[in-house]
N, C-alpha and C. Protein backbone atom coordinates (compact mmCIF):
# COMPACT_ATOMS: atom_id res chain seq x y z
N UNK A 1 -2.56 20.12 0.44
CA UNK A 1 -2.40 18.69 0.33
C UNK A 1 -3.16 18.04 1.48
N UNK A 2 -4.30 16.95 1.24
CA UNK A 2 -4.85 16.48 2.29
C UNK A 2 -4.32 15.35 2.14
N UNK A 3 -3.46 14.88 3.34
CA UNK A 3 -3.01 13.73 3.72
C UNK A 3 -3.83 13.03 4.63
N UNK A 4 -3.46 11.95 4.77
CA UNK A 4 -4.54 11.01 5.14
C UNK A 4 -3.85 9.92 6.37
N UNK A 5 -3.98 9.72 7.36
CA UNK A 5 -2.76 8.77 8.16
C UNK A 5 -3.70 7.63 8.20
N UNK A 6 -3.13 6.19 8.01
CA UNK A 6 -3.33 5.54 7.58
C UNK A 6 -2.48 4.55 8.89
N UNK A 7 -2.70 3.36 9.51
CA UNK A 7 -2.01 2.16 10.16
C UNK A 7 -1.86 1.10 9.33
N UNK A 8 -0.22 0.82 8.98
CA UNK A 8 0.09 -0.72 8.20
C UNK A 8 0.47 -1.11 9.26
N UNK A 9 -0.55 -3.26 9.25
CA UNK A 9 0.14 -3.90 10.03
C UNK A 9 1.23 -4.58 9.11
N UNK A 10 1.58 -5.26 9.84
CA UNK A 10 2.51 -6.47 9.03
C UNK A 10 2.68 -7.81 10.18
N UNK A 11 1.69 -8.85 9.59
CA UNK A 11 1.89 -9.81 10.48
C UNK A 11 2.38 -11.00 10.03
N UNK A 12 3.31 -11.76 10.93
CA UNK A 12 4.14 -13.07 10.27
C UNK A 12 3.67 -14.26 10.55
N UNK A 13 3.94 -15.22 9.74
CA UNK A 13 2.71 -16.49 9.98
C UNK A 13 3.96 -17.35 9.21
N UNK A 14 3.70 -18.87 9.82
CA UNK A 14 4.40 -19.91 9.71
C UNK A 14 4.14 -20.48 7.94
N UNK A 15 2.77 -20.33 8.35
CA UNK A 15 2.09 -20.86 6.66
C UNK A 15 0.66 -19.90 6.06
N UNK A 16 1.19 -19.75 4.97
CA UNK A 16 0.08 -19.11 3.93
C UNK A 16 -1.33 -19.71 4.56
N UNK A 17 -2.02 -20.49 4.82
CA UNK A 17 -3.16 -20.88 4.97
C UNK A 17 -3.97 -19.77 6.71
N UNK A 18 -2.79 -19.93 7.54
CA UNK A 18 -3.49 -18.93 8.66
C UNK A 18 -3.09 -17.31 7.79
N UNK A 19 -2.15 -16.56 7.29
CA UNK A 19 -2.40 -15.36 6.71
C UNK A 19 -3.70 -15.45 5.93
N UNK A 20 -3.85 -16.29 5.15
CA UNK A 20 -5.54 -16.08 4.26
C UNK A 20 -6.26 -15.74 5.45
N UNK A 21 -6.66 -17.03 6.43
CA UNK A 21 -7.69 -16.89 6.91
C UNK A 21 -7.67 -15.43 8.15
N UNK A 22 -6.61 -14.97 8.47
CA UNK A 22 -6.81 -13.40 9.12
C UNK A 22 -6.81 -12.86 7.96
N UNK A 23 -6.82 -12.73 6.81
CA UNK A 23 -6.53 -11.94 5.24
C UNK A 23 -8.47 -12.04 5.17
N UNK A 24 -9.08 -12.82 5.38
CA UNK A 24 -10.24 -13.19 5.38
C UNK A 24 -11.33 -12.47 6.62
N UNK A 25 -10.75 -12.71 7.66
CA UNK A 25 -11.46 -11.69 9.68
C UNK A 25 -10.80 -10.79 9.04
N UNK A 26 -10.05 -9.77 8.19
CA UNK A 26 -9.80 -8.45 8.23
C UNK A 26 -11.17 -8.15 7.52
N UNK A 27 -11.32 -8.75 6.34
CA UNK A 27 -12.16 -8.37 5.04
C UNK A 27 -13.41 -8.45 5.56
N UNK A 28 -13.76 -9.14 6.32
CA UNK A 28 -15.35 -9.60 7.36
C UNK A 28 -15.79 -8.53 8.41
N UNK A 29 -14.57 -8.07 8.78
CA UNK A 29 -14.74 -6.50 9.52
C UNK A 29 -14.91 -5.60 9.19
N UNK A 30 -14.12 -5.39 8.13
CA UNK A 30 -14.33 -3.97 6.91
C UNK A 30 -16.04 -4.17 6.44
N UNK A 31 -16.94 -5.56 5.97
CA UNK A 31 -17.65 -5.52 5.26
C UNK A 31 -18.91 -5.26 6.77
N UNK A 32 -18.60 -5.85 7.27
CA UNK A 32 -19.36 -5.85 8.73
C UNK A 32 -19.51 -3.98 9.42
N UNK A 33 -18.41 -3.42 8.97
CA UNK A 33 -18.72 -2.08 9.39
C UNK A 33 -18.89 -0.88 8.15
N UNK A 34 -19.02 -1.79 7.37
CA UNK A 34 -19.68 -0.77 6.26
C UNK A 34 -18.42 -0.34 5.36
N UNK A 35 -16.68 -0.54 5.92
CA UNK A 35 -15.84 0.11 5.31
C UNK A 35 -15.41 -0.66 4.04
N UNK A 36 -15.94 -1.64 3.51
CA UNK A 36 -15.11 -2.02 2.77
C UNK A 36 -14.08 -2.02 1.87
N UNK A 37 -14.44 0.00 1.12
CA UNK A 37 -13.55 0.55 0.46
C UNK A 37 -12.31 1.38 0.83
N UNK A 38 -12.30 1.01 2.30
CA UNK A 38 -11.53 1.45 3.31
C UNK A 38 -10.35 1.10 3.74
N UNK A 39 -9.68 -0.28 3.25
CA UNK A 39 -8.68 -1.02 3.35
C UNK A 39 -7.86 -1.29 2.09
N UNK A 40 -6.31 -1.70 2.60
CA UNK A 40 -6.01 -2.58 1.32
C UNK A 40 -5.60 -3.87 1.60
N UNK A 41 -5.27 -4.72 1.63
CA UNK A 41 -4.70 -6.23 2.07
C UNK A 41 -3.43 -6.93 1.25
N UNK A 42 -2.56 -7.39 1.21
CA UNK A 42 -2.04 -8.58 1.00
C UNK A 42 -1.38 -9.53 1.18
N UNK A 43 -1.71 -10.75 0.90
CA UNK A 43 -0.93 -12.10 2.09
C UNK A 43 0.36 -12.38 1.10
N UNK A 44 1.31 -12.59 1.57
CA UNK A 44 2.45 -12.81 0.70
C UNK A 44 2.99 -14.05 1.28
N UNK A 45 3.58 -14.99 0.47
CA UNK A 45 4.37 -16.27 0.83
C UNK A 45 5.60 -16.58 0.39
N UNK A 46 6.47 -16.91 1.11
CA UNK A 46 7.90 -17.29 0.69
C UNK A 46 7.52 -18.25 -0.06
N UNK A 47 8.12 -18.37 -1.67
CA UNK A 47 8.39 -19.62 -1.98
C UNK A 47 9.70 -20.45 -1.61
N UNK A 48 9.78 -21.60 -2.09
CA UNK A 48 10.82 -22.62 -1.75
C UNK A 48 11.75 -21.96 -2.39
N UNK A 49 11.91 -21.39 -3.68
CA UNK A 49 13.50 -20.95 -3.77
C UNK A 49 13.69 -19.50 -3.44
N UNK A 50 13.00 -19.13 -1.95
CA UNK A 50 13.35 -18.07 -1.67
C UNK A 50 12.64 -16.87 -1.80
N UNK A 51 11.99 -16.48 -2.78
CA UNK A 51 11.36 -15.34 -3.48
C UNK A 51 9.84 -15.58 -2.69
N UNK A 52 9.33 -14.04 -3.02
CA UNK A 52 7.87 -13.76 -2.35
C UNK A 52 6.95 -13.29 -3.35
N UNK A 53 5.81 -14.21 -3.27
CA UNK A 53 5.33 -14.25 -3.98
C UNK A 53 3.84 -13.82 -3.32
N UNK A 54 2.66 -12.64 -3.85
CA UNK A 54 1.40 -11.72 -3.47
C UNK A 54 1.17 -12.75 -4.08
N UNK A 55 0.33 -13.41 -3.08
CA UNK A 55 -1.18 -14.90 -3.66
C UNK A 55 -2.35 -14.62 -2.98
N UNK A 56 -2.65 -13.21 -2.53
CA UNK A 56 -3.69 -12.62 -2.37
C UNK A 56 -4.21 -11.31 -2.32
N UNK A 57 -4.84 -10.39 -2.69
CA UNK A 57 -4.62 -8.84 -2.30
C UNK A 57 -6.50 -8.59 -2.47
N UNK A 58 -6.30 -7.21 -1.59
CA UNK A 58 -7.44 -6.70 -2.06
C UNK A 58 -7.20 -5.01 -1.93
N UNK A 59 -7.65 -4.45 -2.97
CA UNK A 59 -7.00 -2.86 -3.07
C UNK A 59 -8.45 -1.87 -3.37
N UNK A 60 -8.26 -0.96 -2.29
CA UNK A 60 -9.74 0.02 -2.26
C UNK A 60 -9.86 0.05 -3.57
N UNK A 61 -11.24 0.26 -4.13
CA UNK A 61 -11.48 -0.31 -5.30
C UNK A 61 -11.69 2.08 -5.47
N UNK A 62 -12.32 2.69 -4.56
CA UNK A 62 -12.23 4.36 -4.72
C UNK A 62 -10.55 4.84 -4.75
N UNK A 63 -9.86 3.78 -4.67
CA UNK A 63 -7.89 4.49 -4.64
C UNK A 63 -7.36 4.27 -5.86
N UNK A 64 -6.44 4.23 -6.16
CA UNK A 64 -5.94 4.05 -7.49
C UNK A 64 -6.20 2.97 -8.06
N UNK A 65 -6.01 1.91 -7.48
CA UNK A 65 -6.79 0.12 -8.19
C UNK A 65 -7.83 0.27 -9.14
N UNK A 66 -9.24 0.88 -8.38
CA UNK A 66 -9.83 1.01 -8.99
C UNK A 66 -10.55 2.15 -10.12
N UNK A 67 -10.05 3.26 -9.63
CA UNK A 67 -9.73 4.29 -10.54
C UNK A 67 -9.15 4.20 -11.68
N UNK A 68 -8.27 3.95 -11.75
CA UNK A 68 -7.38 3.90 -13.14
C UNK A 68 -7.15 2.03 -13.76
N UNK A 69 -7.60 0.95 -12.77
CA UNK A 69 -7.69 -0.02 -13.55
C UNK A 69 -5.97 -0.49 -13.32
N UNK A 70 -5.36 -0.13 -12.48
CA UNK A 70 -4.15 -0.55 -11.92
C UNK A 70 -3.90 -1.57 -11.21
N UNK A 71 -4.96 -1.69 -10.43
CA UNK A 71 -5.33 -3.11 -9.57
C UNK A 71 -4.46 -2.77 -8.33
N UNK A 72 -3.79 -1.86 -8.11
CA UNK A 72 -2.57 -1.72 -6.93
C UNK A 72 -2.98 -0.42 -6.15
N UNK A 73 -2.70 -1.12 -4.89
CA UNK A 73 -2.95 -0.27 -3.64
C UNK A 73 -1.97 0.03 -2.52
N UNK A 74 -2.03 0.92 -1.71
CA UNK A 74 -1.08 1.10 -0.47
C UNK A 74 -0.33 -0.28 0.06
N UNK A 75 -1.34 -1.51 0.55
CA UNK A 75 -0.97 -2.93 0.80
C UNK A 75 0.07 -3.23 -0.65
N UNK A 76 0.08 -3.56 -1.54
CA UNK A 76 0.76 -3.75 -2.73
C UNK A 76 2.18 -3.15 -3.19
N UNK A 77 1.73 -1.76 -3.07
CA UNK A 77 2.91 -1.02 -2.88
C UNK A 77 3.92 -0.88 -1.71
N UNK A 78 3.52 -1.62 -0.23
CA UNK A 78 3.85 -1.63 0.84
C UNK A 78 4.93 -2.29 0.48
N UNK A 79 4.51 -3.81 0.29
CA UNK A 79 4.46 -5.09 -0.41
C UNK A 79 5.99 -5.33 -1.02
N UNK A 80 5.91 -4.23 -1.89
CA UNK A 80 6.49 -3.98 -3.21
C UNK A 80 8.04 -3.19 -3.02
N UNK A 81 8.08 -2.51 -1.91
CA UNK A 81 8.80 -1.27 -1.35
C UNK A 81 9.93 -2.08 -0.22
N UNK A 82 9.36 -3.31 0.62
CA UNK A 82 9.55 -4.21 1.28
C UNK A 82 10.81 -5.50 0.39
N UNK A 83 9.84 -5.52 -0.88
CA UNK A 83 10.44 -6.80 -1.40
C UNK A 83 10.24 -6.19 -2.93
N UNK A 84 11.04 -5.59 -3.47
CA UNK A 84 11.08 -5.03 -4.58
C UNK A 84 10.63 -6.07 -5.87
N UNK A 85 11.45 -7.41 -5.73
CA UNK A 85 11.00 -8.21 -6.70
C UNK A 85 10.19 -9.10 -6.71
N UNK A 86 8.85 -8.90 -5.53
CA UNK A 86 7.48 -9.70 -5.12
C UNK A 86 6.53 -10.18 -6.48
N UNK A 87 6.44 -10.96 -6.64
CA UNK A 87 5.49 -11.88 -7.88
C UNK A 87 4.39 -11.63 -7.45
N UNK A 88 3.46 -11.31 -8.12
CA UNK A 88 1.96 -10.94 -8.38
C UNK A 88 1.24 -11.89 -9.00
N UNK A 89 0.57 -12.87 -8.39
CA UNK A 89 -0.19 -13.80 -9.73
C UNK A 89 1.39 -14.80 -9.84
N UNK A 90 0.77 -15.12 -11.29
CA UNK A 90 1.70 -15.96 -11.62
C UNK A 90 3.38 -15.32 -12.08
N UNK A 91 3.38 -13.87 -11.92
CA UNK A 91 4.47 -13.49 -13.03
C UNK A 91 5.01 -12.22 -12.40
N UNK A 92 6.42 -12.15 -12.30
CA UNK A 92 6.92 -10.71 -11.77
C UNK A 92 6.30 -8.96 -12.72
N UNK A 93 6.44 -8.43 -11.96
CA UNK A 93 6.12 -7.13 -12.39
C UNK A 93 6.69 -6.35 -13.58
N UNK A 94 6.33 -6.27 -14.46
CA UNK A 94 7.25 -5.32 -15.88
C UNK A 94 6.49 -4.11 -15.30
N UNK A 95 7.74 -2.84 -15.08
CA UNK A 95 7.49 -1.73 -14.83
C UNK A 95 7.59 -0.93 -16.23
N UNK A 96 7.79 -1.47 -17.24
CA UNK A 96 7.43 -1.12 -18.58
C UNK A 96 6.11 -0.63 -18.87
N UNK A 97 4.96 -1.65 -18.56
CA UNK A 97 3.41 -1.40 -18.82
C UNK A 97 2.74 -0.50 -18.06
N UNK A 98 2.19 0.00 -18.76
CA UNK A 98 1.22 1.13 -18.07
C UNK A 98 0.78 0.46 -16.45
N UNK A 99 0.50 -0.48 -16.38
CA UNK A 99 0.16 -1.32 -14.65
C UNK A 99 1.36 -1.03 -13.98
N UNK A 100 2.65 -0.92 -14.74
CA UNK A 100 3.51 -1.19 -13.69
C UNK A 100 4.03 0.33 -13.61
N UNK A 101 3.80 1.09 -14.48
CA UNK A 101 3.64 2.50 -14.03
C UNK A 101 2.87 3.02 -12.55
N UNK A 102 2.00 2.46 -12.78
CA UNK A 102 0.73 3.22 -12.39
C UNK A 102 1.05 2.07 -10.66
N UNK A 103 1.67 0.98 -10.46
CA UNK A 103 2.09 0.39 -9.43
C UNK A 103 3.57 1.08 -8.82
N UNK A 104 4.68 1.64 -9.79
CA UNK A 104 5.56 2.49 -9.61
C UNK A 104 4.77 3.61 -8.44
N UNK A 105 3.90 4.40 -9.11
CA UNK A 105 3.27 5.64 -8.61
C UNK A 105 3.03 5.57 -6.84
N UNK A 106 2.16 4.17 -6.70
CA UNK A 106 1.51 3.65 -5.92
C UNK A 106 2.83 3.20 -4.97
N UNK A 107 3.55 2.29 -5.19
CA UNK A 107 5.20 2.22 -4.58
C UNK A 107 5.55 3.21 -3.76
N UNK A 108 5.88 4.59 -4.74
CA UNK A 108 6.43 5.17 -4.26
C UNK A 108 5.78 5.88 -3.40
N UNK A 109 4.66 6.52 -3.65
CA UNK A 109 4.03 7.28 -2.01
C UNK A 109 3.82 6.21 -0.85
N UNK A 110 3.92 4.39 -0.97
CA UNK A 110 4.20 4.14 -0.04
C UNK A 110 5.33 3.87 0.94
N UNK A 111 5.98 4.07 -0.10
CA UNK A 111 8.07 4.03 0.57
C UNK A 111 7.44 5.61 1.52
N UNK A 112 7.17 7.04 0.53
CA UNK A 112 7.37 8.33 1.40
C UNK A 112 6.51 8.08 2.65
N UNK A 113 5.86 7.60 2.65
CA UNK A 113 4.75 7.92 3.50
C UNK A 113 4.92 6.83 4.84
N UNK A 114 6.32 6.74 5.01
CA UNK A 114 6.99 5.68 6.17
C UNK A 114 8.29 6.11 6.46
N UNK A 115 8.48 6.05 7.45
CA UNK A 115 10.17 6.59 7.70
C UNK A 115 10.81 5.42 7.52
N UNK A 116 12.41 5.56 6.86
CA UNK A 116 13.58 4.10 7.05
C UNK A 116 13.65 3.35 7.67
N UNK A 117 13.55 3.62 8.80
CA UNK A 117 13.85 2.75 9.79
C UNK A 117 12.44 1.97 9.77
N UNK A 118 11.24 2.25 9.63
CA UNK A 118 9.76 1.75 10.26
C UNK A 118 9.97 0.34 8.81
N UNK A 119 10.05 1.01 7.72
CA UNK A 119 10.37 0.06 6.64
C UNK A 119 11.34 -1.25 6.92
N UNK A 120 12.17 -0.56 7.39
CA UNK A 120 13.43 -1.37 7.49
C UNK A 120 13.21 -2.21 8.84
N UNK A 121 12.64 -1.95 9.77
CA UNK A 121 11.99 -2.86 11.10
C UNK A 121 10.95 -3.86 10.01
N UNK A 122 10.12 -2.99 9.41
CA UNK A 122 8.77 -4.00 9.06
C UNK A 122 9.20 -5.04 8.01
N UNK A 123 10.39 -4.96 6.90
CA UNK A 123 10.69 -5.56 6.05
C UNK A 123 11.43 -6.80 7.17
N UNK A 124 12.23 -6.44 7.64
CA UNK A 124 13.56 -7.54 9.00
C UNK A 124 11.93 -8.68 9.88
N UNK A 125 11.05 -7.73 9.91
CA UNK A 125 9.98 -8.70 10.43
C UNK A 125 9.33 -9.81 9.35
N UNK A 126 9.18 -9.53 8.58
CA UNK A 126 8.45 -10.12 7.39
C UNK A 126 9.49 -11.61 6.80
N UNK A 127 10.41 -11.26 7.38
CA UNK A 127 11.76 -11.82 6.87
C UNK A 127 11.73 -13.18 8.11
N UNK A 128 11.18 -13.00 8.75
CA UNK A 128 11.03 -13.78 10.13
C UNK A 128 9.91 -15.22 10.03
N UNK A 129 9.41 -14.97 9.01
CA UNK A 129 8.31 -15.67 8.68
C UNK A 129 8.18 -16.95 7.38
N UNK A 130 7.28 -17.62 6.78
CA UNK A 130 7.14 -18.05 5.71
C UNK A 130 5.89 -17.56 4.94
N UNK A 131 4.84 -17.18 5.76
CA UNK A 131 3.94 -16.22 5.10
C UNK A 131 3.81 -14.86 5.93
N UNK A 132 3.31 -13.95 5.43
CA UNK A 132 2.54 -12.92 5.70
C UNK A 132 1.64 -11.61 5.24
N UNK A 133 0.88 -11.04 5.89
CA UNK A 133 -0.01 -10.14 5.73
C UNK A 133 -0.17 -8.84 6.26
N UNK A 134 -0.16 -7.97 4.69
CA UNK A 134 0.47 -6.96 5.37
C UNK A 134 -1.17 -5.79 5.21
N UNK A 135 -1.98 -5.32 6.16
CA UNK A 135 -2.94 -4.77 6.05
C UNK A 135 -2.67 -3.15 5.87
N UNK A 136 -3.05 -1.79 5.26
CA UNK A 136 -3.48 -0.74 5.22
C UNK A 136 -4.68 -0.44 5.55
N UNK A 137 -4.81 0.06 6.79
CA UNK A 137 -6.22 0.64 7.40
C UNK A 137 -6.36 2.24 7.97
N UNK A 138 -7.36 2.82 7.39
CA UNK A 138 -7.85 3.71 8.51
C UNK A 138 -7.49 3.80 9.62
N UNK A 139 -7.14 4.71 10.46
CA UNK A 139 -6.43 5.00 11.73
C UNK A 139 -7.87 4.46 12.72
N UNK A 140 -8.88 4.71 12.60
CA UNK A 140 -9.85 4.46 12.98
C UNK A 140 -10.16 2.95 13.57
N UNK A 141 -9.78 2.07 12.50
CA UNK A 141 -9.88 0.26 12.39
C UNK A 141 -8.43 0.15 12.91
N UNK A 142 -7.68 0.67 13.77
CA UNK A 142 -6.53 -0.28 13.46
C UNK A 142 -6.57 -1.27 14.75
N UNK A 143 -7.03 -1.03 16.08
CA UNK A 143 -7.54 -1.64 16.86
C UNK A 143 -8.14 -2.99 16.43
N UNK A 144 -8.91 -3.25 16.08
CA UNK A 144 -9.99 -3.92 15.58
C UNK A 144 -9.26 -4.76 14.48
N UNK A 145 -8.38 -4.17 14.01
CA UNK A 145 -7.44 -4.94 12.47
C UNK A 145 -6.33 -5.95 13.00
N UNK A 146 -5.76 -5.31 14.27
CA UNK A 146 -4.79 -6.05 15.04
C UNK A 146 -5.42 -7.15 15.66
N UNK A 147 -6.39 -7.20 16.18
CA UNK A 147 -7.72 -7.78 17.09
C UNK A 147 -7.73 -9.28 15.76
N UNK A 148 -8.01 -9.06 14.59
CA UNK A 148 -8.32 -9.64 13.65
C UNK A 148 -7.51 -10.47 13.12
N UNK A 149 -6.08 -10.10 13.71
CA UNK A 149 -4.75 -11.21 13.02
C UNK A 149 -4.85 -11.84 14.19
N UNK A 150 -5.38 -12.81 14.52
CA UNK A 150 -5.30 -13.70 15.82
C UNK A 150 -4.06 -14.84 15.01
N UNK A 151 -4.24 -15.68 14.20
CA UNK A 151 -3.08 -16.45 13.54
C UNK A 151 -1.71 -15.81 13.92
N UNK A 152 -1.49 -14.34 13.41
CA UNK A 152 0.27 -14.19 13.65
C UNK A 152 0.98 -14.66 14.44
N UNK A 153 2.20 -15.23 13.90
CA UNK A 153 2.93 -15.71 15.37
C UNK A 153 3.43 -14.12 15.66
N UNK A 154 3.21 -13.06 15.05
CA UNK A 154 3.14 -11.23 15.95
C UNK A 154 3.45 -10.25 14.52
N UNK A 155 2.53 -9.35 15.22
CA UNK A 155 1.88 -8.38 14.38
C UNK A 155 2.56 -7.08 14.40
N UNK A 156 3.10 -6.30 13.96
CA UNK A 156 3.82 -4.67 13.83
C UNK A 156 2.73 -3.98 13.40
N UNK A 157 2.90 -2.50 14.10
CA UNK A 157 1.81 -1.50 12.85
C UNK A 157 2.74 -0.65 12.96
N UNK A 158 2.56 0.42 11.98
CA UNK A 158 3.35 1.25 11.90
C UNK A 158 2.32 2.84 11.14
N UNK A 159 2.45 4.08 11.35
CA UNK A 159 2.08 5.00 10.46
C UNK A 159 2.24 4.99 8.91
N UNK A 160 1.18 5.12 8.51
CA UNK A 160 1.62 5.01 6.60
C UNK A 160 1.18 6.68 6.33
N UNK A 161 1.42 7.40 6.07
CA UNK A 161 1.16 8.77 5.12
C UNK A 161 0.71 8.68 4.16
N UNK A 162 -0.65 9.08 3.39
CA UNK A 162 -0.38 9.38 2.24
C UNK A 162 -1.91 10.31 1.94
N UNK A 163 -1.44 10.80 0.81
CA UNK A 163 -2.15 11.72 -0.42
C UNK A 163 -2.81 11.14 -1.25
N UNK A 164 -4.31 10.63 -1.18
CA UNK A 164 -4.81 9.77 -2.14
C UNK A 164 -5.11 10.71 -3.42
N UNK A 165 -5.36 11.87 -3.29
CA UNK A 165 -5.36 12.85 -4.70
C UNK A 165 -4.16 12.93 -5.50
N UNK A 166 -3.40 12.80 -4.53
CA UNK A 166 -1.98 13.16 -5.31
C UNK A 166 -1.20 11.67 -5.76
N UNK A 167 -2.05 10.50 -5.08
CA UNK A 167 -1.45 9.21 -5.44
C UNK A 167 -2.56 9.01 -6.81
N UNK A 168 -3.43 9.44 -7.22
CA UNK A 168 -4.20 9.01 -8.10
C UNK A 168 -3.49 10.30 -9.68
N UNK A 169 -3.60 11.52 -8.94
CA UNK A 169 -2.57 12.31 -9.83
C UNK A 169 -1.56 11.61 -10.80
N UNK A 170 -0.41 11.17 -9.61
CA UNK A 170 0.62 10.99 -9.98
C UNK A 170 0.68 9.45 -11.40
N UNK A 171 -0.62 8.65 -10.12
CA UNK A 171 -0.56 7.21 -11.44
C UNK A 171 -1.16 7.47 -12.46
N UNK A 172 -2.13 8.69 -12.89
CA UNK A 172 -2.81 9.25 -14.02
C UNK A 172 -1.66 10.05 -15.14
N UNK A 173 -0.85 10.47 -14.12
CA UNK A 173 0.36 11.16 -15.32
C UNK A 173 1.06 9.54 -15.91
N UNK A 174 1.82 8.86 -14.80
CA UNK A 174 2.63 7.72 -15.19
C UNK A 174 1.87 6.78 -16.56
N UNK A 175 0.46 6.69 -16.86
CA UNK A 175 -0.14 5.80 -17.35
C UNK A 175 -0.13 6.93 -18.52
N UNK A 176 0.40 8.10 -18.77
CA UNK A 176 0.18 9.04 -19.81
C UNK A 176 1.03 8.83 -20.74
């Protein structure tokens, strides 16, 4: 099994408009150093009655997103693991459809691939906020990724684990 260690930040922001624009200096760095297929991103916003709603993402297009046409990545599934009933677009998730299979898959190696407590710190942070952005990077960028959320009113990283063979495996059986 080649695992892969991976740094999620999770940074909290007053308003959706500064998460875009560090959601934006992450994506300018990745493209600036050649990684672009190297990350995943997404800015999430409290709505007014409470609920969180993904009004931005971007998911390695070589990971399961773009492989299988799932659109969902480590950031997403972070996302997702955090705030189980997070709105995508305009509309909550049916784990019925092959997408929400294949986002199940993606979910779950990002719940394993974090200890309880790191979840349970990063979710209590997220909770602190009205927007935020939660990045998956290369151990390599994570310097440089933290560097890049200048907006947060403060930023967490934490280790993410995972098996991109065995995360593409697993959403290839689920979509079966």
């Amino acid at each position: 099994m080649a695992v892969d260690t991976f740094v999620a930040f999770v940074g909290v922001y007053d308003n959706a408009g500064d998460a875009e624009a560090d959601y934006q200096m992450v994506k300018d760095l990745h493209v600036e150093a050649g990684l672009f297929d190297s990350y995943d991103a997404a800015v999430i916003e409290r709505r007014a009655d409470g609920k969180v709603k993904i009004t931005k993402k971007h998911e390695t297009p070589t990971r399961v997103g773009g492989v299988l046409g799932g659109g969902a990545g480590l950031a997403t599934g972070l996302v997702l693991v955090l705030f189980p009933f997070a709105a995508i677009g305009g509309g909550l998730l049916v784990a019925t459809t092959a997408g929400g299979a294949v986002l199940g898959a993606v979910t779950g190696h990002a719940a394993a691939g974090m200890s309880r407590k790191d979840l349970k710190e990063l979710g209590e942070h997220l909770d602190a906020g009205q927007a935020g952005l939660v990045v998956v990077a290369v151990s390599d960028m994570g310097a440089k990724v933290e560097r890049a959320m200048k907006q947060a009113r403060k930023v967490e990283a934490r280790q993410l684990k995972a098996d991109n063979a065995e995360i593409e495996a697993d959403a290839k059986s689920a979509q079966a």
